[in-house]
N, C-alpha and C. Protein backbone atom coordinates (compact mmCIF):
# COMPACT_ATOMS: atom_id res chain seq x y z
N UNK A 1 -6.06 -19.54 8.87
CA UNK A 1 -6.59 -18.23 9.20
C UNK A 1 -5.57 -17.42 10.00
N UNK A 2 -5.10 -17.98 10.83
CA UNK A 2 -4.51 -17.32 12.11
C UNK A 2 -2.86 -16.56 10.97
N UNK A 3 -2.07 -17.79 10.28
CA UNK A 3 -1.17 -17.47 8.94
C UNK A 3 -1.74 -16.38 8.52
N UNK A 4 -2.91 -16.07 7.85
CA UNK A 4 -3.38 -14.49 7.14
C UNK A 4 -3.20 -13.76 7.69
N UNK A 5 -4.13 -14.14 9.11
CA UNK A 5 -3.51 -12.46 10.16
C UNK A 5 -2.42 -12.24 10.49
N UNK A 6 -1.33 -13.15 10.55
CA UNK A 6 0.31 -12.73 11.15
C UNK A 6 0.50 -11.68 10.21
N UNK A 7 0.06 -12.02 8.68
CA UNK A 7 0.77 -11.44 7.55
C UNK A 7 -0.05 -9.91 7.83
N UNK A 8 -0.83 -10.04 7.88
CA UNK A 8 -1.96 -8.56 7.93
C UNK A 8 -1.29 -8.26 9.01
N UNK A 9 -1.47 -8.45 10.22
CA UNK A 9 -0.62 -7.12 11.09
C UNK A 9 0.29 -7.23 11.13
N UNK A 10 1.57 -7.65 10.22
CA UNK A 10 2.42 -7.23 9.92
C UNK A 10 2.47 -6.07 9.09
N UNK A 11 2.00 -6.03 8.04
CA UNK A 11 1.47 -4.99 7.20
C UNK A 11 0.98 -3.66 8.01
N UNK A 12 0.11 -4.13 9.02
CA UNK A 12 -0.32 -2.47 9.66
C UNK A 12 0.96 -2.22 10.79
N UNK A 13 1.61 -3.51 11.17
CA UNK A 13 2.45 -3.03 11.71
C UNK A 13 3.57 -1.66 10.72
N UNK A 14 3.38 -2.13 9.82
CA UNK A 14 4.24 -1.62 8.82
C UNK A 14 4.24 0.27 8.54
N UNK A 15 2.37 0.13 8.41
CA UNK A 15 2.30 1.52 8.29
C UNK A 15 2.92 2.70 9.64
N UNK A 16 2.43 1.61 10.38
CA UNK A 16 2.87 2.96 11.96
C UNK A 16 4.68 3.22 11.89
N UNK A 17 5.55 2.03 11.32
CA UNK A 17 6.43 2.21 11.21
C UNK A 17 6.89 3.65 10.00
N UNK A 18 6.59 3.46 9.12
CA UNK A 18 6.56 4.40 7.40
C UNK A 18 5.91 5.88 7.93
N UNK A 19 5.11 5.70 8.49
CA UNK A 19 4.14 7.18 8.63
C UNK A 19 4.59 7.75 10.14
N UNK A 20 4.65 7.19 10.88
CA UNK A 20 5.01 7.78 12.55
C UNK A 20 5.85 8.73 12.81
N UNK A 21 7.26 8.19 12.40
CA UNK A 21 8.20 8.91 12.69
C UNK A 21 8.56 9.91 11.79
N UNK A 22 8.15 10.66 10.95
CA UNK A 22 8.06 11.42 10.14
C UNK A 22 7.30 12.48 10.50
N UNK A 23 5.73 11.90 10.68
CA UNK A 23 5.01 12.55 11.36
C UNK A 23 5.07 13.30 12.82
N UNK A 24 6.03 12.14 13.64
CA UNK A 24 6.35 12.99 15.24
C UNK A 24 7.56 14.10 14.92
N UNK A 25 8.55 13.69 13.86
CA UNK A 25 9.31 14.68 13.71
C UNK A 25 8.71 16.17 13.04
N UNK A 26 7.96 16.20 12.36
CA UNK A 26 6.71 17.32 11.94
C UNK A 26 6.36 18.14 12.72
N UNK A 27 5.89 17.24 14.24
CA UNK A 27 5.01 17.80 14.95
C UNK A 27 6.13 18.67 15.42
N UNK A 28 6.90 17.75 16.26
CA UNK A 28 8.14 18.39 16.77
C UNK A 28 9.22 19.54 16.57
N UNK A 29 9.18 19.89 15.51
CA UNK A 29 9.80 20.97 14.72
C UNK A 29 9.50 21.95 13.78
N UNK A 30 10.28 23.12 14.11
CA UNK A 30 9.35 23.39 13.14
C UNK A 30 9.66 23.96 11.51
N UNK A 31 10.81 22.89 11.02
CA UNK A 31 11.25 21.95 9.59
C UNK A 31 10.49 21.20 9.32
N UNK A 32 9.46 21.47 8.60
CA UNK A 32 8.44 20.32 8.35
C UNK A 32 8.72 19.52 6.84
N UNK A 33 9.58 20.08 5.93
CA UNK A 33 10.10 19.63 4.80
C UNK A 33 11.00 18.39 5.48
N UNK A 34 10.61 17.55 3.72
CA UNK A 34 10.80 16.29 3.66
C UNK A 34 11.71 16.49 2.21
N UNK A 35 12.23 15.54 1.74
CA UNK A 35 13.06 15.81 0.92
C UNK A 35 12.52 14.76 -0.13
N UNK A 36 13.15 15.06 -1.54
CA UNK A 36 12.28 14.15 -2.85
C UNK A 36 12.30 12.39 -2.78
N UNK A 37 13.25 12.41 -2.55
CA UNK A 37 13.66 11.33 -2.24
C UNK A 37 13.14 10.38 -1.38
N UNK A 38 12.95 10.92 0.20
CA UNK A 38 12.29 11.02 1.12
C UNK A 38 10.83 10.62 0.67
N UNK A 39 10.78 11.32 0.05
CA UNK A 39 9.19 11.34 -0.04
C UNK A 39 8.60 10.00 -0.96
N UNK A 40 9.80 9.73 -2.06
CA UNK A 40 9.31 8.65 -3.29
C UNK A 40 9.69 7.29 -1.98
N UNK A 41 10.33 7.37 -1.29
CA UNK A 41 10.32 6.28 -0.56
C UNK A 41 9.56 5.91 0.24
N UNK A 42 9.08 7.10 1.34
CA UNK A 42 7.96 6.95 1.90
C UNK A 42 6.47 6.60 0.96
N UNK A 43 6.06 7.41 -0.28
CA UNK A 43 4.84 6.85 -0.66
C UNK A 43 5.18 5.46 -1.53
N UNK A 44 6.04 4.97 -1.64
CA UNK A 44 6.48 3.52 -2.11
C UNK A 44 6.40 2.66 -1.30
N UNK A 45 6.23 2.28 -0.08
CA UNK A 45 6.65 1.44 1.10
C UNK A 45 4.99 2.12 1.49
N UNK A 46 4.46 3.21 1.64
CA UNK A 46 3.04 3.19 2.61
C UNK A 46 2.17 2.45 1.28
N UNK A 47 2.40 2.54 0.13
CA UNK A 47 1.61 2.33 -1.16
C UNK A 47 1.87 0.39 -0.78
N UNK A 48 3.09 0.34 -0.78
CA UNK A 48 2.78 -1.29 -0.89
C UNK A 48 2.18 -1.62 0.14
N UNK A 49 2.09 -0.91 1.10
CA UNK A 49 1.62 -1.71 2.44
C UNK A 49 -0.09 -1.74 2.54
N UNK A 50 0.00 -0.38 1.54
CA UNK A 50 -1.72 -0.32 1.27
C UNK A 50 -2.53 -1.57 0.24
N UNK A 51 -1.74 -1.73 -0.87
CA UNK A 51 -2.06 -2.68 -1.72
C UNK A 51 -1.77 -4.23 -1.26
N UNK A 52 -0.66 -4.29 -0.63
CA UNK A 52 -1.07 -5.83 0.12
C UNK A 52 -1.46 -5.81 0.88
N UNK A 53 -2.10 -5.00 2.15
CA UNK A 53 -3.12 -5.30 2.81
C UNK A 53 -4.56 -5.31 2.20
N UNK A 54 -5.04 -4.73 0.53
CA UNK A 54 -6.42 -5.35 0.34
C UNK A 54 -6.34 -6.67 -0.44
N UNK A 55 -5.10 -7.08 -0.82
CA UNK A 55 -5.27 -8.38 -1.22
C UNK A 55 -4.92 -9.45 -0.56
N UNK A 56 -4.48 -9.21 0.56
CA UNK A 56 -4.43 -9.93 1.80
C UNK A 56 -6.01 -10.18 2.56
N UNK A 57 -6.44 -8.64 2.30
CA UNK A 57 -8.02 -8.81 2.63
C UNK A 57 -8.85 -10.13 2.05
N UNK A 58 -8.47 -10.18 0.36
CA UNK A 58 -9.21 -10.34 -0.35
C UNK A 58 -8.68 -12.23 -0.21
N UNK A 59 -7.31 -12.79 0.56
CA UNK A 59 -7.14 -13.91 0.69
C UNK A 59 -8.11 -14.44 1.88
N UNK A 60 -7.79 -13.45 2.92
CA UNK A 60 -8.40 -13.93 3.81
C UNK A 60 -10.26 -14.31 3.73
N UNK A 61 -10.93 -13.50 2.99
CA UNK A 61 -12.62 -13.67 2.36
C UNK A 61 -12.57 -15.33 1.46
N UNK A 62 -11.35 -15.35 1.10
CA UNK A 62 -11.75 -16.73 0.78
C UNK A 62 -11.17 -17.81 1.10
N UNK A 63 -10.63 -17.33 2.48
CA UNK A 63 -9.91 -18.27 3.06
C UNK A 63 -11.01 -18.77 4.48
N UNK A 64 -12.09 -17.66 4.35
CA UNK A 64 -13.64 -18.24 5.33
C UNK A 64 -14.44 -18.52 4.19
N UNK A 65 -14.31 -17.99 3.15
CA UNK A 65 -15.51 -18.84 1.84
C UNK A 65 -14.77 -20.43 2.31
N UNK A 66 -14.04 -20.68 2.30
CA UNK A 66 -13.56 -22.57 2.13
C UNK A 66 -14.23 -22.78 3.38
N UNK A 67 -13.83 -22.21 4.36
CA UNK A 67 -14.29 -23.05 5.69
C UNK A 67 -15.50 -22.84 6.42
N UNK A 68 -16.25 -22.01 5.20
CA UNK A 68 -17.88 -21.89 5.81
C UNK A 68 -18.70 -22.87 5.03
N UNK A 69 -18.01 -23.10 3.78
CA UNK A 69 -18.71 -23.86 2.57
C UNK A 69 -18.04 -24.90 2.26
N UNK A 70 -16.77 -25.17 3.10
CA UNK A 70 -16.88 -27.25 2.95
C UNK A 70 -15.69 -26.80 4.12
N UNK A 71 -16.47 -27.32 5.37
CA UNK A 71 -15.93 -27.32 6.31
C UNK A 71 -14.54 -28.43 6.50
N UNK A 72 -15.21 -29.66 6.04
CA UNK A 72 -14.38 -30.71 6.63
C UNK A 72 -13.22 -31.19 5.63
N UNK A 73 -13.62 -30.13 4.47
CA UNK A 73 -12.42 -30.25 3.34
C UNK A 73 -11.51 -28.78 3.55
N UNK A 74 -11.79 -28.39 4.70
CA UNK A 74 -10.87 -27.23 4.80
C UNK A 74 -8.96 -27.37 4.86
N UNK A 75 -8.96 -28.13 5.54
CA UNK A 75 -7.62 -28.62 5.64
C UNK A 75 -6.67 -29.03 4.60
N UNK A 76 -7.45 -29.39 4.29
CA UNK A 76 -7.28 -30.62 2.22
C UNK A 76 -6.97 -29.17 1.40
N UNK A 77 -8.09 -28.12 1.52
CA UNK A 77 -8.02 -27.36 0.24
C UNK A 77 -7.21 -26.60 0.84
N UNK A 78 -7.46 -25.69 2.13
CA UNK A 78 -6.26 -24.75 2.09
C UNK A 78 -5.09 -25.38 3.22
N UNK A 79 -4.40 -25.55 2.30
CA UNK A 79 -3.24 -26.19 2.68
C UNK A 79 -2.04 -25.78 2.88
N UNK A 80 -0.90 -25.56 3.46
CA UNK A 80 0.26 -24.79 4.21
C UNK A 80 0.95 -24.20 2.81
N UNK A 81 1.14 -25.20 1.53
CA UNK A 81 1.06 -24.58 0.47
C UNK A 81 0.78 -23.83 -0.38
N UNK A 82 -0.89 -23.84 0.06
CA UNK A 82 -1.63 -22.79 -0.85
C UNK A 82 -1.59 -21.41 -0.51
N UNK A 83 -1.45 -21.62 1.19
CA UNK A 83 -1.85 -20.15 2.21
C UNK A 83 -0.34 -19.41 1.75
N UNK A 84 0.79 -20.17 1.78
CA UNK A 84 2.20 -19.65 1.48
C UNK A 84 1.98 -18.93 -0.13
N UNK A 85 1.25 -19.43 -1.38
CA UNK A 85 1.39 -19.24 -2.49
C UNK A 85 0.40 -17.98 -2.32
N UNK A 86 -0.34 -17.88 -1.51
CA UNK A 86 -1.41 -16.61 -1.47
C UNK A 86 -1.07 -15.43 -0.57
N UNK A 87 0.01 -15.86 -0.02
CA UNK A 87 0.88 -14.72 0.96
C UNK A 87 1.60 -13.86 0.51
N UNK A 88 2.50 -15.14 -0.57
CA UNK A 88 3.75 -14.21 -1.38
C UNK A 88 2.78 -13.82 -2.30
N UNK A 89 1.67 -13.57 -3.42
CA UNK A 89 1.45 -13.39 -4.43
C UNK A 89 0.62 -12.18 -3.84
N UNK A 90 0.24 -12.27 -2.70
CA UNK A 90 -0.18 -10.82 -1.92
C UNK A 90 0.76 -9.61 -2.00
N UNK A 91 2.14 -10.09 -1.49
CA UNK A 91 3.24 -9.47 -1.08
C UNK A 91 3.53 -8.82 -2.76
N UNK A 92 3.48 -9.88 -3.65
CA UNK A 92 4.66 -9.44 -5.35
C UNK A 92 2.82 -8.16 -5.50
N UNK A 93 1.94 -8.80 -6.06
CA UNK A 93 1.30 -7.68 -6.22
C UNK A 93 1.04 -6.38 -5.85
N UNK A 94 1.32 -6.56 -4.27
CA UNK A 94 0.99 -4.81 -3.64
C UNK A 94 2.74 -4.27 -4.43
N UNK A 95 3.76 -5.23 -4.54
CA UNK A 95 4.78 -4.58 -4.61
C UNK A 95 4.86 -4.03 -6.25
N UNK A 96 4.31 -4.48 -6.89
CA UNK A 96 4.09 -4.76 -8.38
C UNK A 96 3.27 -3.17 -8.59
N UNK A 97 1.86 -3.46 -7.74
CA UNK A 97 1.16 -2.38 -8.75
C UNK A 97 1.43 -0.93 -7.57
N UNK A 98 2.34 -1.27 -6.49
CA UNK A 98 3.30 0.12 -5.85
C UNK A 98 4.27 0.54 -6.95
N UNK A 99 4.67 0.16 -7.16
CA UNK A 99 5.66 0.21 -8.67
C UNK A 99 4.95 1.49 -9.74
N UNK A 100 3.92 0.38 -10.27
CA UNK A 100 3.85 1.59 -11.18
C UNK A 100 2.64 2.84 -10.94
N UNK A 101 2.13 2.30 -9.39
CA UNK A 101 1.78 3.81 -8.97
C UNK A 101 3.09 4.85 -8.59
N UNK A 102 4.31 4.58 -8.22
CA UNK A 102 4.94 5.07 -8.51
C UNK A 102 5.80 5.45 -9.84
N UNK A 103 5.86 5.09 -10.64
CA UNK A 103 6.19 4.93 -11.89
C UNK A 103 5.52 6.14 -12.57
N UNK A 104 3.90 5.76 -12.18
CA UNK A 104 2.93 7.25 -13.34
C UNK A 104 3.22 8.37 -12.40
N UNK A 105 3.50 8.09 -10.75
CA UNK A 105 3.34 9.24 -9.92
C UNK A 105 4.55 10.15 -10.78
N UNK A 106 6.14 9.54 -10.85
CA UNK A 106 6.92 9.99 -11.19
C UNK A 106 7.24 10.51 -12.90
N UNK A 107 6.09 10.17 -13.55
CA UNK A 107 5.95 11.01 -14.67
C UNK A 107 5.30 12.05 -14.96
N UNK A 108 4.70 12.10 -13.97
CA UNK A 108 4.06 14.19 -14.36
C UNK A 108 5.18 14.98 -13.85
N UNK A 109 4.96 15.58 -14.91
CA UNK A 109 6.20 17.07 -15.12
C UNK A 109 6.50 17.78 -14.87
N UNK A 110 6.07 18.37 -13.79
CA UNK A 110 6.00 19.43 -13.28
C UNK A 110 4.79 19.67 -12.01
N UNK A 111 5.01 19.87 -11.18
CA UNK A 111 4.05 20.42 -9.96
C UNK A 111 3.83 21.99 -9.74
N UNK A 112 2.95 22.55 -9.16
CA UNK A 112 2.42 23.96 -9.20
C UNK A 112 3.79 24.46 -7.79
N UNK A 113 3.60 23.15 -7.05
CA UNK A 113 3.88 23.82 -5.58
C UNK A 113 5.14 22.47 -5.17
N UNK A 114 5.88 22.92 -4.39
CA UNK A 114 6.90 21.71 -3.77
C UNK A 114 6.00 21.61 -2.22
N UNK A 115 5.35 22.12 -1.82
CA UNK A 115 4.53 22.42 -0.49
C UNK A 115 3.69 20.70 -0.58
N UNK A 116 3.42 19.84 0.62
CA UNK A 116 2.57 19.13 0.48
C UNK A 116 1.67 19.14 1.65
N UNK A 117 0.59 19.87 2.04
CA UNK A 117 -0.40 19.93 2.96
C UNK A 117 -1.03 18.99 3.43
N UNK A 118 0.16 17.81 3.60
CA UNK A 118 -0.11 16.76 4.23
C UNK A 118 0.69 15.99 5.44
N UNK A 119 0.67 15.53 6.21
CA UNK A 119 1.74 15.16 7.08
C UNK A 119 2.31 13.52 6.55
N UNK A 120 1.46 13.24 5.37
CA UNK A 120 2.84 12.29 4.76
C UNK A 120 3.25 11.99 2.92
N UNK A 121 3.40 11.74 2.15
CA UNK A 121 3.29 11.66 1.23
C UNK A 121 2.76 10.44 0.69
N UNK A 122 1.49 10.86 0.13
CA UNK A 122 0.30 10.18 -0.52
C UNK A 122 0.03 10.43 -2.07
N UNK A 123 -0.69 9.25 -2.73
CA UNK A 123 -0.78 10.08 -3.94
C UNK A 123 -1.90 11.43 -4.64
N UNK A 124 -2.73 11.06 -3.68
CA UNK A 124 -3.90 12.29 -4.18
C UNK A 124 -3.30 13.52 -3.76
N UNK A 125 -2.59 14.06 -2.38
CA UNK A 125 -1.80 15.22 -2.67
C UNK A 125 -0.67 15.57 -3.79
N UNK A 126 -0.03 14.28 -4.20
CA UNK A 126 1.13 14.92 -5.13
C UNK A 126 0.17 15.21 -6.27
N UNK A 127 -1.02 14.74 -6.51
CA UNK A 127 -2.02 14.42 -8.11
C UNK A 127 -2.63 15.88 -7.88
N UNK A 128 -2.64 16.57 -6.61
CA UNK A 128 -3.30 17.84 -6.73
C UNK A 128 -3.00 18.76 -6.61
N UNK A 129 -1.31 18.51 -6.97
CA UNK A 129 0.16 19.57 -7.02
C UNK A 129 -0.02 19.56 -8.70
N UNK A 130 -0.05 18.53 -9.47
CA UNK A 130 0.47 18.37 -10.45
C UNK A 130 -0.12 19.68 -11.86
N UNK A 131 0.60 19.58 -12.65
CA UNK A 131 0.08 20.68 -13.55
C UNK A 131 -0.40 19.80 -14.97
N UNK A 132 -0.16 18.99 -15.26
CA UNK A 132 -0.06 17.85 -16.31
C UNK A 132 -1.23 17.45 -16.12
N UNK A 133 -1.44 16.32 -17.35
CA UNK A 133 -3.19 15.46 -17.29
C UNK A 133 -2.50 14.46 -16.30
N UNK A 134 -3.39 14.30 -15.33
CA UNK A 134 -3.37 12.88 -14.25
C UNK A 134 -4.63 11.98 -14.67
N UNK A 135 -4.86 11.95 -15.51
CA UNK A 135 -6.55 11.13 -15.71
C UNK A 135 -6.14 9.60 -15.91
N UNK A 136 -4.47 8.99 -16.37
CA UNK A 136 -3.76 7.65 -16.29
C UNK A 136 -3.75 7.26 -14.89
N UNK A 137 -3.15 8.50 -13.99
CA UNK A 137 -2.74 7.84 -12.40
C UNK A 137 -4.21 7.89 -12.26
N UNK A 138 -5.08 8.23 -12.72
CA UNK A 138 -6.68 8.72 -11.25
C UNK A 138 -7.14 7.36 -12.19
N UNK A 139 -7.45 6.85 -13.16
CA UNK A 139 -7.87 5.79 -13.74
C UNK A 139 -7.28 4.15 -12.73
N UNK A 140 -5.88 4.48 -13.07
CA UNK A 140 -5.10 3.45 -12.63
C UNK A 140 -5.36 3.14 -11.03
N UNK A 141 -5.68 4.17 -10.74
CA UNK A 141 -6.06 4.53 -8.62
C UNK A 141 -7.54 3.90 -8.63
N UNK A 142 -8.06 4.18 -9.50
CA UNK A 142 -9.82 3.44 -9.67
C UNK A 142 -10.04 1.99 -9.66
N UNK A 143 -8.59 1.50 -10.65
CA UNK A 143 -8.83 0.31 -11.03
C UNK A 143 -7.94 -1.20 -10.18
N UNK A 144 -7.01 -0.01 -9.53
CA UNK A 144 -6.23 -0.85 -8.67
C UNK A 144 -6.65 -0.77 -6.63
């Protein structure tokens, strides 16, 4: 258990890192543009950190399903092995399906506005710049 949580607040450690300083520089000035680049990196790195923290969620729910429902085989089943194989496969997936939320983010064609009325780059603001069908990314956002 205690292994899941290192990994989880690492992860939120993660976001304050990705979103903070961007954000204090915002406040601070008054250049609030971010640059393209900038921006595919920032929602790439806050995106993975979002997606492995719910499947990190989703290790940890059954990492108390084992030890509420066979207590004394807890040790046996989740084992330093298994918790490691459910850490990294946390880690490749958020990084996996960050990918190709970035991937569809970066195929619409065109945006109305370069403006993002947000203080970081997310995908529902770039999806409500866009001029193109988004109904792949808003599907893919449903299902992931």
């Amino acid at each position: 258990m205690y292994f899941l949580l290192s990994h989880l607040s690492l992860v939120d450690f993660c976001y304050s890192t990705i979103i903070v300083p961007k954000m204090l520089a915002n406040i601070s000035s008054k250049d609030k543009a971010i640059s393209f680049l900038g921006c595919v990196v920032q929602f790439y790195l806050f995106c993975t950190c979002v997606v492995t923290e719910i499947f990190l969620l989703a290790a940890m729910a059954y990492d108390r399903f084992v030890a509420v429902c066979s207590p004394l085989l807890y040790m046996v089943t989740m084992s330093q092995k298994l918790r490691m194989v459910l850490v990294s496969s946390c880690y490749l997936c958020g990084t996996v399906c960050s990918l190709i939320h970035l991937c569809l983010a970066l195929e619409i064609s065109s945006y109305r506005s370069n403006v993002i009325n947000h203080f970081y780059c997310d995908l529902l603001p770039l999806l409500s710049l866009a001029c193109s069908d988004v109904t792949v990314n808003e599907l893919f956002l449903y299902i992931v």
